[in-house]
Every structure is written in structure tokens, then in C-alpha cells.
PDB file of N, CA and C in Angstrom:
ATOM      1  N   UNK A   1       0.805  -1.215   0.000  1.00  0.00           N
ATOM      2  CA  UNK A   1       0.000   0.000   0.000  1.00  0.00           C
ATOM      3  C   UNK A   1       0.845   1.276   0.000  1.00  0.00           C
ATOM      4  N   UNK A   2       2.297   1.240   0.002  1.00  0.00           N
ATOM      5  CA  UNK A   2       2.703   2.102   0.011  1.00  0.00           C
ATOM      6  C   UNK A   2       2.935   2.932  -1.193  1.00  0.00           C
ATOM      7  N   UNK A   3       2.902   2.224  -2.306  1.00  0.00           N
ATOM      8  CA  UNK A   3       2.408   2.727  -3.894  1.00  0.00           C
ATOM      9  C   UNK A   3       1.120   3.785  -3.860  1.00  0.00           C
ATOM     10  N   UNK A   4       0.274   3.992  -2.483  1.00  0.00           N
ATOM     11  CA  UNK A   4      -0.859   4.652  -2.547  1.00  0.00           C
ATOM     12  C   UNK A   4      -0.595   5.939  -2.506  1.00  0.00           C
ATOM     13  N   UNK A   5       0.536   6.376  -0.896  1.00  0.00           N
ATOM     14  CA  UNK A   5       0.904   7.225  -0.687  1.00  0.00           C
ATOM     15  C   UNK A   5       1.710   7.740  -1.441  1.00  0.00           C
ATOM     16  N   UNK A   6       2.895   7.638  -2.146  1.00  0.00           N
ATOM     17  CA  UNK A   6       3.718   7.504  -3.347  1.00  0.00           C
ATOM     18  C   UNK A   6       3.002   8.371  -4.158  1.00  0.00           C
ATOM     19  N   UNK A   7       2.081   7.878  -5.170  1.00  0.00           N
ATOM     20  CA  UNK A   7       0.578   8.278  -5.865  1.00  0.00           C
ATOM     21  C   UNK A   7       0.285   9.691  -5.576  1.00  0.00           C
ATOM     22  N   UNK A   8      -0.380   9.733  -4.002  1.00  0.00           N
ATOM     23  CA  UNK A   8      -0.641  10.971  -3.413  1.00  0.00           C
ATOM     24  C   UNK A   8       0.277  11.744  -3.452  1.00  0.00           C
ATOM     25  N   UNK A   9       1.898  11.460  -3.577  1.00  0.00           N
ATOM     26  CA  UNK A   9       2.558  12.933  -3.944  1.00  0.00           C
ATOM     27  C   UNK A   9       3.133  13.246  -4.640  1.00  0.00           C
ATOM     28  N   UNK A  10       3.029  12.272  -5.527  1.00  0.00           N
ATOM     29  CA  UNK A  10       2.969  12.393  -7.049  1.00  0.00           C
ATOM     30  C   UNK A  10       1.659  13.504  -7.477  1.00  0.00           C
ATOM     31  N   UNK A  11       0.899  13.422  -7.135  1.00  0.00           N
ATOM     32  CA  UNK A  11      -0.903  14.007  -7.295  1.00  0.00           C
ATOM     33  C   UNK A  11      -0.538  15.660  -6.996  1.00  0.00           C
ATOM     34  N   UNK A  12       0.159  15.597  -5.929  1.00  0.00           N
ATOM     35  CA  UNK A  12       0.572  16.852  -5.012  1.00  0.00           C
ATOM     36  C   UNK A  12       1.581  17.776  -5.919  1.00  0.00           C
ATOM     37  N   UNK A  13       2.836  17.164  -6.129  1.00  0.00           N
ATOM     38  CA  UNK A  13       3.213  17.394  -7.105  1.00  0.00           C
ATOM     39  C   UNK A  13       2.742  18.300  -8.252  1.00  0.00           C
ATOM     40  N   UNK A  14       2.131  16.949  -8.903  1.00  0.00           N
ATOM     41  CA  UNK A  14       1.632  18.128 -10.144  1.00  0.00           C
ATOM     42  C   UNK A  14       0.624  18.894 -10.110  1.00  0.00           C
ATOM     43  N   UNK A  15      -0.128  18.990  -9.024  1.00  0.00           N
ATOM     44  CA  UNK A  15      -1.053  20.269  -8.707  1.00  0.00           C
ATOM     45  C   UNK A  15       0.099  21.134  -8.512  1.00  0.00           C
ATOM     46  N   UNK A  16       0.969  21.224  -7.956  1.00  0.00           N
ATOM     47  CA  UNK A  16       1.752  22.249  -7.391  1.00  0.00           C
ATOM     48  C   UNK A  16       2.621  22.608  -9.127  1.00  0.00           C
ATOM     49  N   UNK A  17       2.749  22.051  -9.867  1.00  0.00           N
ATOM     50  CA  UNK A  17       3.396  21.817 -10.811  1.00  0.00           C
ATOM     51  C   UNK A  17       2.463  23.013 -11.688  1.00  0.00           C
ATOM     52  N   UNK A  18       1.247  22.602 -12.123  1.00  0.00           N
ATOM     53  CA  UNK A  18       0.251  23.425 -12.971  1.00  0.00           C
ATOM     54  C   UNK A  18      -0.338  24.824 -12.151  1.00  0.00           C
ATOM     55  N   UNK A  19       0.512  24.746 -11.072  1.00  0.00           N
ATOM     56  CA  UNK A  19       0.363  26.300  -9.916  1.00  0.00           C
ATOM     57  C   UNK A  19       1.474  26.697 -10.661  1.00  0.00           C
ATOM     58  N   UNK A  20       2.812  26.365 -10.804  1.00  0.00           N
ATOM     59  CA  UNK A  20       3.731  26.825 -11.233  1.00  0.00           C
ATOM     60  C   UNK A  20       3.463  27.676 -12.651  1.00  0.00           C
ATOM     61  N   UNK A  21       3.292  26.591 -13.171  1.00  0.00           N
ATOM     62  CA  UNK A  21       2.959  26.872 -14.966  1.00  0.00           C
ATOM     63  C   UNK A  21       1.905  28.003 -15.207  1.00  0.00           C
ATOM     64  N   UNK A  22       0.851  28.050 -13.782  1.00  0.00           N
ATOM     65  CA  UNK A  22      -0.289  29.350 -14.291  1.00  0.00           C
ATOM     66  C   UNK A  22       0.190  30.708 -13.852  1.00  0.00           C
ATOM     67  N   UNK A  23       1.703  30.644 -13.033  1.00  0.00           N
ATOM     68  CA  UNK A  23       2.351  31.810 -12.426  1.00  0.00           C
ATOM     69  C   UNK A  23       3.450  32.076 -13.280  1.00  0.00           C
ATOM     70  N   UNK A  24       3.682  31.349 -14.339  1.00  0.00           N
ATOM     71  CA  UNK A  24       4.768  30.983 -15.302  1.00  0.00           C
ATOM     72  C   UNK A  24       3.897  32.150 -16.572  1.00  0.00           C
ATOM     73  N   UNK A  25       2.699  31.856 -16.960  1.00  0.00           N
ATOM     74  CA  UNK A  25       1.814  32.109 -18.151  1.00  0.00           C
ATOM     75  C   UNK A  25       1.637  33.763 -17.095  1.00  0.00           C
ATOM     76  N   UNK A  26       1.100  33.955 -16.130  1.00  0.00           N
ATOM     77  CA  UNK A  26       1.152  35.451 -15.515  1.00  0.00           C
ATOM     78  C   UNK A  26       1.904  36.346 -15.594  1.00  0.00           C
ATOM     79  N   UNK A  27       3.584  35.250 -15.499  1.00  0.00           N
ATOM     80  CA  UNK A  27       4.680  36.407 -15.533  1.00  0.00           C
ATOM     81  C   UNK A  27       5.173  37.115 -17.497  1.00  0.00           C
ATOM     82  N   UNK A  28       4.931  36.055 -18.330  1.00  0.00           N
ATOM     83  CA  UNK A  28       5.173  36.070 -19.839  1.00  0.00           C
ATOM     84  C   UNK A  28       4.442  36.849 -19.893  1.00  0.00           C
ATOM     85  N   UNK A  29       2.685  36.795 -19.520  1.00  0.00           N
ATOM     86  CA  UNK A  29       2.171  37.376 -20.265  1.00  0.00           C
ATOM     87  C   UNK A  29       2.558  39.359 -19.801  1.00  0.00           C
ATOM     88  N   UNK A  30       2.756  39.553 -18.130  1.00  0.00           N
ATOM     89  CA  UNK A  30       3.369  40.674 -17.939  1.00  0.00           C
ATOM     90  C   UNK A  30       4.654  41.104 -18.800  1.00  0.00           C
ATOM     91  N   UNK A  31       5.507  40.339 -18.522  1.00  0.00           N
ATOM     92  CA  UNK A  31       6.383  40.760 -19.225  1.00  0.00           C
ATOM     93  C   UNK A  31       6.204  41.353 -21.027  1.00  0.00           C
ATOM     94  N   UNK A  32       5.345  40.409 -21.433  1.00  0.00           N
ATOM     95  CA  UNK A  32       5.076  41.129 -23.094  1.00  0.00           C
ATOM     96  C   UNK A  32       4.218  41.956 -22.857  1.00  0.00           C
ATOM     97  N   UNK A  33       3.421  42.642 -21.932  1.00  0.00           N
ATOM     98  CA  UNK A  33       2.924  43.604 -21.436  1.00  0.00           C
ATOM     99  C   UNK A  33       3.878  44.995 -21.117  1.00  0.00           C
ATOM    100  N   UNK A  34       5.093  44.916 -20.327  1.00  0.00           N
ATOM    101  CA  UNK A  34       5.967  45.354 -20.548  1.00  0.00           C
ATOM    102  C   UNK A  34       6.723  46.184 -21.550  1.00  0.00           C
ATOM    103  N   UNK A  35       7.135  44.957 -22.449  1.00  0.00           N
ATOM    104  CA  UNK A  35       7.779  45.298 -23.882  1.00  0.00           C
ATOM    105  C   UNK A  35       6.986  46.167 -24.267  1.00  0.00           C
ATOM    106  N   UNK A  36       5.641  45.653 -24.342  1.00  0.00           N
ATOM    107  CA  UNK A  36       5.513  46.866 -25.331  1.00  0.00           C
ATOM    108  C   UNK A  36       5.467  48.060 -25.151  1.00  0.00           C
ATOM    109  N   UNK A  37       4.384  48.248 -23.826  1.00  0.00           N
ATOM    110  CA  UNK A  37       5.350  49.731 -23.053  1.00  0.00           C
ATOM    111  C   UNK A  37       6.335  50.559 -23.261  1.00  0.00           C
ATOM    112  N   UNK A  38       7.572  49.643 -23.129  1.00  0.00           N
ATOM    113  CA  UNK A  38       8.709  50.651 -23.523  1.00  0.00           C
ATOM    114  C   UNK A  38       8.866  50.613 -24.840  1.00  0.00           C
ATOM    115  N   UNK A  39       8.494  49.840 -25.941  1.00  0.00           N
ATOM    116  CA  UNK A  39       8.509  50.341 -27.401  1.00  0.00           C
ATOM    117  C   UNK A  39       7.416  51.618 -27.510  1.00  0.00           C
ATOM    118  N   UNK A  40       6.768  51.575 -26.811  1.00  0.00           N
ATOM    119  CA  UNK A  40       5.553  52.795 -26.746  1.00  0.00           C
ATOM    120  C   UNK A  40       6.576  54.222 -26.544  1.00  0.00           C
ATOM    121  N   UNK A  41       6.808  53.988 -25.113  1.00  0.00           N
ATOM    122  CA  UNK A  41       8.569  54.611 -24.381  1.00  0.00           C
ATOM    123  C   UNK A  41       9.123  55.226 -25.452  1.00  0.00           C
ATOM    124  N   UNK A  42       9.725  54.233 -25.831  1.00  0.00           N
ATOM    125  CA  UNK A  42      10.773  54.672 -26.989  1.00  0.00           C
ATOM    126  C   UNK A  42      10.451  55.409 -28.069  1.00  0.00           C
ATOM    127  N   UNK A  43       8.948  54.849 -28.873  1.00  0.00           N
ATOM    128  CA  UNK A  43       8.418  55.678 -29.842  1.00  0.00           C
ATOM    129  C   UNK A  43       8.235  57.115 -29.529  1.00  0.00           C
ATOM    130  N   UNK A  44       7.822  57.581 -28.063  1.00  0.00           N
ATOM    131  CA  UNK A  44       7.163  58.937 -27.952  1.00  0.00           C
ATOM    132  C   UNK A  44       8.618  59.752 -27.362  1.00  0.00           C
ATOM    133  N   UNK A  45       9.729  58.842 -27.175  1.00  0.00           N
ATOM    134  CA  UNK A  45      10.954  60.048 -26.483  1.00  0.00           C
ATOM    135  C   UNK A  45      11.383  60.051 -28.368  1.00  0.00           C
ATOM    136  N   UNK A  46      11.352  59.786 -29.159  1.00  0.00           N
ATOM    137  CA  UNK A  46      11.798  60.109 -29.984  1.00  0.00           C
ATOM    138  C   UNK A  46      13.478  59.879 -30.048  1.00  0.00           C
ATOM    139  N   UNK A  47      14.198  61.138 -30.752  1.00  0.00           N
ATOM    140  CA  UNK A  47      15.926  61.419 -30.711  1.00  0.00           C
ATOM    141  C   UNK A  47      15.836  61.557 -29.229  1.00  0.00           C
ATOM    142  N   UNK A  48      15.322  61.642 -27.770  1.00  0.00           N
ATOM    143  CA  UNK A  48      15.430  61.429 -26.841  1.00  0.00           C
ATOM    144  C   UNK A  48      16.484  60.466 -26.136  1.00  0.00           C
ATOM    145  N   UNK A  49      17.547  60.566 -25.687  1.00  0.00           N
ATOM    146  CA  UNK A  49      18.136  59.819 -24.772  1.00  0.00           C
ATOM    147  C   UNK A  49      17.498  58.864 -23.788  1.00  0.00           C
ATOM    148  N   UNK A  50      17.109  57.688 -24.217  1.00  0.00           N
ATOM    149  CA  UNK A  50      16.350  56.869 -23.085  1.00  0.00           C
ATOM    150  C   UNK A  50      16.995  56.115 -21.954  1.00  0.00           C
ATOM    151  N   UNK A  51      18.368  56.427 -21.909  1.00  0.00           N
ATOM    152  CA  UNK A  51      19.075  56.222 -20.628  1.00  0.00           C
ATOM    153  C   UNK A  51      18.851  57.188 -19.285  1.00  0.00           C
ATOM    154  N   UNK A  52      18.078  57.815 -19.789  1.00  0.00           N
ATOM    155  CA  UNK A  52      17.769  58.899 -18.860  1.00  0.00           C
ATOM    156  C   UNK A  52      16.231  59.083 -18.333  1.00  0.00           C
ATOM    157  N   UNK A  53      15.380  58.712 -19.191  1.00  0.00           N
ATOM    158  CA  UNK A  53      14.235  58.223 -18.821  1.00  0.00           C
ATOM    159  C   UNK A  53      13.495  57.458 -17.916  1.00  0.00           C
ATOM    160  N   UNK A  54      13.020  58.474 -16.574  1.00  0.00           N
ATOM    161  CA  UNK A  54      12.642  57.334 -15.319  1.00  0.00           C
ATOM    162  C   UNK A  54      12.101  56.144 -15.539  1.00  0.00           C
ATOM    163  N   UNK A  55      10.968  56.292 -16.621  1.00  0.00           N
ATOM    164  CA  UNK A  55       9.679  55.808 -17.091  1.00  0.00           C
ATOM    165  C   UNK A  55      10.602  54.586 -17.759  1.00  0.00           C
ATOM    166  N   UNK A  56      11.193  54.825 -19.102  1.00  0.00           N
ATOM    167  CA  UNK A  56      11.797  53.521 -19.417  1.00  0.00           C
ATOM    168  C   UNK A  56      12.515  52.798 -18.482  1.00  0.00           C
ATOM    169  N   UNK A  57      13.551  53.314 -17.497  1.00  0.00           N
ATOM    170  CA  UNK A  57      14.410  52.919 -16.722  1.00  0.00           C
ATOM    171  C   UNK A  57      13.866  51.525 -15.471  1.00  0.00           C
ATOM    172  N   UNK A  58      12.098  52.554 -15.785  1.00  0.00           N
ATOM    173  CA  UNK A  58      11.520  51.387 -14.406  1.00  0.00           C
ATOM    174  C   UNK A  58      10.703  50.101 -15.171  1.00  0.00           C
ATOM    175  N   UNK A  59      10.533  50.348 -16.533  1.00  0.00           N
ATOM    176  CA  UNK A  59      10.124  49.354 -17.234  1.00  0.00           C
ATOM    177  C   UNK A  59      11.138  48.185 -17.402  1.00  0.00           C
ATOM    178  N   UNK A  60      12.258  48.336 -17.745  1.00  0.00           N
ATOM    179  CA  UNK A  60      13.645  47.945 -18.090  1.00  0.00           C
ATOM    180  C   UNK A  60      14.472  47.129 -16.994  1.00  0.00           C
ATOM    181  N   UNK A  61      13.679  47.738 -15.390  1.00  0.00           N
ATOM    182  CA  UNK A  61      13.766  47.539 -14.121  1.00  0.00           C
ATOM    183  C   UNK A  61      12.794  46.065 -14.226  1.00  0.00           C
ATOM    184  N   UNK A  62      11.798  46.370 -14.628  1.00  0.00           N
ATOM    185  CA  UNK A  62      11.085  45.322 -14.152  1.00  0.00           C
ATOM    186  C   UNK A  62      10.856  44.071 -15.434  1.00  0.00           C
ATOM    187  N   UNK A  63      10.997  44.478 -16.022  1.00  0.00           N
ATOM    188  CA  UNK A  63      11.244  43.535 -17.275  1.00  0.00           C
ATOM    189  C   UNK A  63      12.328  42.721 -17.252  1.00  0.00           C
ATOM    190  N   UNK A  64      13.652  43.047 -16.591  1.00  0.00           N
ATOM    191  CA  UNK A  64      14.419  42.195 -15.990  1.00  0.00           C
ATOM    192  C   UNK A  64      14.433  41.715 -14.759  1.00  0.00           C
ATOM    193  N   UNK A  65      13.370  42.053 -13.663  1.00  0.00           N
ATOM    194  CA  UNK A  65      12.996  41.343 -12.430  1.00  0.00           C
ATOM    195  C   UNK A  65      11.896  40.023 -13.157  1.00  0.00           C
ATOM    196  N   UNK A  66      11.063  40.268 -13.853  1.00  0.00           N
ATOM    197  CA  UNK A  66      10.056  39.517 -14.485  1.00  0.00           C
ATOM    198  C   UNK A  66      10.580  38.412 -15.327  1.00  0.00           C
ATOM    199  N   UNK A  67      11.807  38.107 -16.221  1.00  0.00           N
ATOM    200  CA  UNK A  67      13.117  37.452 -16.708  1.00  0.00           C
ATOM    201  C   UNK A  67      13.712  36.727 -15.456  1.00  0.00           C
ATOM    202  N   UNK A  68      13.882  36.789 -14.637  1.00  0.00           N
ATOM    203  CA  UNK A  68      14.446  36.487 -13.694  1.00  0.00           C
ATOM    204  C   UNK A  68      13.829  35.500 -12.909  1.00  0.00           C
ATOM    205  N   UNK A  69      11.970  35.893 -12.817  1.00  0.00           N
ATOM    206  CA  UNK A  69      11.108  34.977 -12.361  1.00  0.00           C
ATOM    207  C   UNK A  69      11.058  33.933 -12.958  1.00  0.00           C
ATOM    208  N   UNK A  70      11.072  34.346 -14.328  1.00  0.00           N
ATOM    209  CA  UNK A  70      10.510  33.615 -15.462  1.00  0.00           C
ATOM    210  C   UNK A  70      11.666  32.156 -15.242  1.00  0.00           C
ATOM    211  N   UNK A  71      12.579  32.480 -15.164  1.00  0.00           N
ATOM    212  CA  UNK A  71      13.860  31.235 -15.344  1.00  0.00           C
ATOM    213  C   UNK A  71      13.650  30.838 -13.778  1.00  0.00           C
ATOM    214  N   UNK A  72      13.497  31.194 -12.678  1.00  0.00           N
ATOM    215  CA  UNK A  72      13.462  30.692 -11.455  1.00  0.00           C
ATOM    216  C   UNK A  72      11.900  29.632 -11.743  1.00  0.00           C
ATOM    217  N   UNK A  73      11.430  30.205 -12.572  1.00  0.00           N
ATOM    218  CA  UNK A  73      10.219  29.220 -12.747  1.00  0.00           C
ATOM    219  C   UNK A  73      10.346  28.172 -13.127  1.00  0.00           C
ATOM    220  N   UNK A  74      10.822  28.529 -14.313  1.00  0.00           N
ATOM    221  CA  UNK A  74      11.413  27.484 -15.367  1.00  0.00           C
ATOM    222  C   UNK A  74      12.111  26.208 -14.533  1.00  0.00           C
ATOM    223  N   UNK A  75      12.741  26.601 -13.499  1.00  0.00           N
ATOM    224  CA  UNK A  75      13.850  25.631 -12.642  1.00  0.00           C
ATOM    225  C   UNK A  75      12.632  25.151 -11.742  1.00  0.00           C
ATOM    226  N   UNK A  76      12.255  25.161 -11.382  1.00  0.00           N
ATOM    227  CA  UNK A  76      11.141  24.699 -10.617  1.00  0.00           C
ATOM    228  C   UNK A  76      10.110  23.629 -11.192  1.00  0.00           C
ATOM    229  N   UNK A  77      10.004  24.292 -12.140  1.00  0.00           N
ATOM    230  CA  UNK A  77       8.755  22.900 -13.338  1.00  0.00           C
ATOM    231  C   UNK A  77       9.820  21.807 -13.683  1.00  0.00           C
ATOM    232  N   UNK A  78      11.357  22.350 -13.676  1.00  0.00           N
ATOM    233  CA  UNK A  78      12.169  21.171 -14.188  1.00  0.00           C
ATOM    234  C   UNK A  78      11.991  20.263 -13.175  1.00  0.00           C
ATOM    235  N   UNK A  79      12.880  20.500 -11.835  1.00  0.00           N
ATOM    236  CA  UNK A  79      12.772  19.946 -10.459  1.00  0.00           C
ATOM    237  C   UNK A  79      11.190  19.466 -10.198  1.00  0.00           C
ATOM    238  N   UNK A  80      10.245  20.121 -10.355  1.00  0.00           N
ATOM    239  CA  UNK A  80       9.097  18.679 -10.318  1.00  0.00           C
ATOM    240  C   UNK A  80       8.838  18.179 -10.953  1.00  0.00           C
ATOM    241  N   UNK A  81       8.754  18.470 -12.277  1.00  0.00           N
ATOM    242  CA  UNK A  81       8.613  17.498 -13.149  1.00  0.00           C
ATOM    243  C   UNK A  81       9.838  15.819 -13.110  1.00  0.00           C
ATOM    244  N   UNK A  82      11.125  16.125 -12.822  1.00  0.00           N
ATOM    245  CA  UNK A  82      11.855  14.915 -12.312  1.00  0.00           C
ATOM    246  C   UNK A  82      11.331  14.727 -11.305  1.00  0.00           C
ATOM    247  N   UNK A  83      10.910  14.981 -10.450  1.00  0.00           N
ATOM    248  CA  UNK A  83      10.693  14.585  -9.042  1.00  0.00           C
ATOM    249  C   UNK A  83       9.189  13.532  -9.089  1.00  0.00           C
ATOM    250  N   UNK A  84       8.237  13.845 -10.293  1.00  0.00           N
ATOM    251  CA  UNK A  84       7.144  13.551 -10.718  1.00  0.00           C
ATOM    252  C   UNK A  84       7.159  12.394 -11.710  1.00  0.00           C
ATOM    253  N   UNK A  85       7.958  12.392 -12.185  1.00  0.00           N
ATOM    254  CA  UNK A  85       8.978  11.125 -12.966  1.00  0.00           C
ATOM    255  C   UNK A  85       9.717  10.448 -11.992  1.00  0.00           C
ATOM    256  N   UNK A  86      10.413  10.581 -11.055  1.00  0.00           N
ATOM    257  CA  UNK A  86      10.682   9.777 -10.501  1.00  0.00           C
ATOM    258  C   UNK A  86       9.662   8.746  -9.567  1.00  0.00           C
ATOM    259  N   UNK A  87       8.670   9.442  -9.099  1.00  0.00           N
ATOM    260  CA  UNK A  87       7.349   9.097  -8.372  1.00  0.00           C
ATOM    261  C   UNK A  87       6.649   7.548  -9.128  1.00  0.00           C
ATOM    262  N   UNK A  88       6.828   8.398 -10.373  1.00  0.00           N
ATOM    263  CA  UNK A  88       5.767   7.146 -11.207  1.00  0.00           C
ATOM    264  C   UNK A  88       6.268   6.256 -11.180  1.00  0.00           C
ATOM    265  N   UNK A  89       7.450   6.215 -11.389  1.00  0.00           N
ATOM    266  CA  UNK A  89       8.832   4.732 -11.633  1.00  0.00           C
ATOM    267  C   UNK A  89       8.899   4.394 -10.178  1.00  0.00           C
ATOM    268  N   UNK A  90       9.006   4.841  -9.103  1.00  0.00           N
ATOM    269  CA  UNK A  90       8.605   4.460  -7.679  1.00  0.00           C
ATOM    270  C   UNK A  90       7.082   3.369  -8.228  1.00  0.00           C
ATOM    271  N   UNK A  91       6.104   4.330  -8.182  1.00  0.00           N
ATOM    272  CA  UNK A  91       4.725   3.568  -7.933  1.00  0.00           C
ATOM    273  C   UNK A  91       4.789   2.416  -8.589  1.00  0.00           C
ATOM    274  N   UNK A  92       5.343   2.543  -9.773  1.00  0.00           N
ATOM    275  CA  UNK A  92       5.255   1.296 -11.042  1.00  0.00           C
ATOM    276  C   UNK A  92       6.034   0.240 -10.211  1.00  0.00           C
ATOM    277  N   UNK A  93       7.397   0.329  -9.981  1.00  0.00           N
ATOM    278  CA  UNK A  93       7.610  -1.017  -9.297  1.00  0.00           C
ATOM    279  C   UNK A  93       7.249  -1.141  -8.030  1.00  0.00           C
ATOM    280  N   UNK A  94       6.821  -0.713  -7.241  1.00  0.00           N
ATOM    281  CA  UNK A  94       6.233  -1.230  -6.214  1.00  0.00           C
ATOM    282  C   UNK A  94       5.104  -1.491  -6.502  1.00  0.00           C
ATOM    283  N   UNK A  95       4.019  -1.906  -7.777  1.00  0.00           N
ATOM    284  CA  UNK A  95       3.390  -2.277  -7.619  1.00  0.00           C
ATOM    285  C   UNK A  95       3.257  -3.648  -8.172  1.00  0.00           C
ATOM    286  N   UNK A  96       4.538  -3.385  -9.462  1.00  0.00           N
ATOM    287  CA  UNK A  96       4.955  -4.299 -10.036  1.00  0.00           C
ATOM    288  C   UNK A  96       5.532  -5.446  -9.109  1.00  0.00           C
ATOM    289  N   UNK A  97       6.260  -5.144  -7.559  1.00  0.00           N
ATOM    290  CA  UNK A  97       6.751  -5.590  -6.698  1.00  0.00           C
ATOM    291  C   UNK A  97       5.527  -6.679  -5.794  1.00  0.00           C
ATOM    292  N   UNK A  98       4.284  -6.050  -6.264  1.00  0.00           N
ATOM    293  CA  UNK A  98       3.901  -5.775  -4.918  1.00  0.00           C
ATOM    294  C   UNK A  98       2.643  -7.570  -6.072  1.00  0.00           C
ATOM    295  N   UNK A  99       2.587  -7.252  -6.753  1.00  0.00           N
ATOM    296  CA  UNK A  99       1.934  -8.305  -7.787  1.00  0.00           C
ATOM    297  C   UNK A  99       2.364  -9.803  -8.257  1.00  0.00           C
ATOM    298  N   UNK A 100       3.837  -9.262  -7.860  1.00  0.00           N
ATOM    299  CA  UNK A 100       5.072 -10.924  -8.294  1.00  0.00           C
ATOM    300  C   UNK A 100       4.805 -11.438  -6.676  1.00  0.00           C
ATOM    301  N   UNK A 101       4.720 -10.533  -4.988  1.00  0.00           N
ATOM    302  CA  UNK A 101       4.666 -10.841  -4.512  1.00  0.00           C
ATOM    303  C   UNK A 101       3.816 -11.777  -4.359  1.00  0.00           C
ATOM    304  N   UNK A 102       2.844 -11.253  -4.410  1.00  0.00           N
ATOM    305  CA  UNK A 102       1.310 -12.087  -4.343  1.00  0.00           C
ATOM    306  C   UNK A 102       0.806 -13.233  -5.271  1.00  0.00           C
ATOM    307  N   UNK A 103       1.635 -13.146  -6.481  1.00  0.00           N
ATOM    308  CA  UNK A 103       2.146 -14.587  -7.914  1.00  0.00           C
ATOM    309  C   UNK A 103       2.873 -15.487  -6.535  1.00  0.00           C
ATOM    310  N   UNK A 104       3.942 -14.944  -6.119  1.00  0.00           N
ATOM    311  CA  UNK A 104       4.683 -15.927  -5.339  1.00  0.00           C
ATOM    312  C   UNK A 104       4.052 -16.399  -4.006  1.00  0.00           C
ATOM    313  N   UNK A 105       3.024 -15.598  -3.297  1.00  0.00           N
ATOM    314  CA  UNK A 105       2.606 -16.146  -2.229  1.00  0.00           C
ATOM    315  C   UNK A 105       1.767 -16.875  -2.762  1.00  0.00           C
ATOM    316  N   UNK A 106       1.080 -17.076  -3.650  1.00  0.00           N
ATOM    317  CA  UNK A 106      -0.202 -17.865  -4.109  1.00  0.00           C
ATOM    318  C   UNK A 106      -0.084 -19.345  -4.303  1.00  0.00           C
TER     319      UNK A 106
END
């Protein structure tokens, strides 16, 4: 029965997994929210120096905090997703284990 519990956090897992992925799709979609912003930015400073621009500067700010999530995310769906792969190959032979047992006790 211990293939049950196994199961259960495997289950856990990838709920937590498709939490990841809908905070993953939140941050992309901000971030191309972003971009375009500062192409907006950029269009209206014109011959403007945009190194100097608060407005771009805090877009540019956060567009690389939002990049940053984005790959810390990314590492995270990797790490459960192995961790979620490893689970199944757990459950599979222990149940596979658990079936030869019961061939052999019979």
C-alpha cells in the first residue's frame, strides 16, 4: 500500500506543478505587457536619450525582475517534473513488486 501514498505525492506534485505553470503564463504574459510599453517609451521620447528616462528605466527595471522569475520558474517545473517522474517509476515497481509478490505467495 505504500504505492498509494507515493501516488498521493505524485498528485501533489503536479497540482503544485500546474500552480507553477499558471504563475509561469502570468509572468510572460506581464512581461510582453511590458515590452511593449517601452517600445511605446521609446516611440514617444523620440531622438530622446532613453538612458535617462525614469519611465523607461523602471520598465527595463522590471522587465528584468520579471526574466528572472521567469527562469526561477522554469527551474522549478524542471525539479518537479523529475521529481514527478521519478514518483511514477517508484509507484510502477512497487506495484509491479507488490503483484510478483502475491504470484509468489499464491
Amino acid at each position: 500500500m505504500t504505492f498509494l501514498a507515493i501516488d498521493a505525492q505524485k498528485n501533489l506534485f503536479t497540482l503544485q506543478k500546474s500552480q507553477l505553470q499558471f504563475e509561469q503564463t502570468l509572468v510572460m504574459s506581464r512581461a510582453n505587457y511590458i515590452t511593449k510599453q517601452m517600445s511605446q517609451c521609446a516611440e514617444a521620447a523620440g531622438d530622446q536619450d532613453l538612458d535617462n528616462n525614469p519611465t523607461y528605466i523602471a520598465l527595463q527595471q522590471e522587465e528584468s525582475y520579471l526574466e528572472t522569475r521567469k527562469d526561477s520558474l522554469d527551474s522549478q517545473i524542471t525539479l518537479i517534473e523529475n521529481e514527478i517522474s521519478s514518483l511514477k517509476n517508484l509507484v510502477t515497481n512497487n506495484i509491479k513488486s507488490s503483484c510478483t509478490l502475491n504470484l509468489i505467495g499464491s
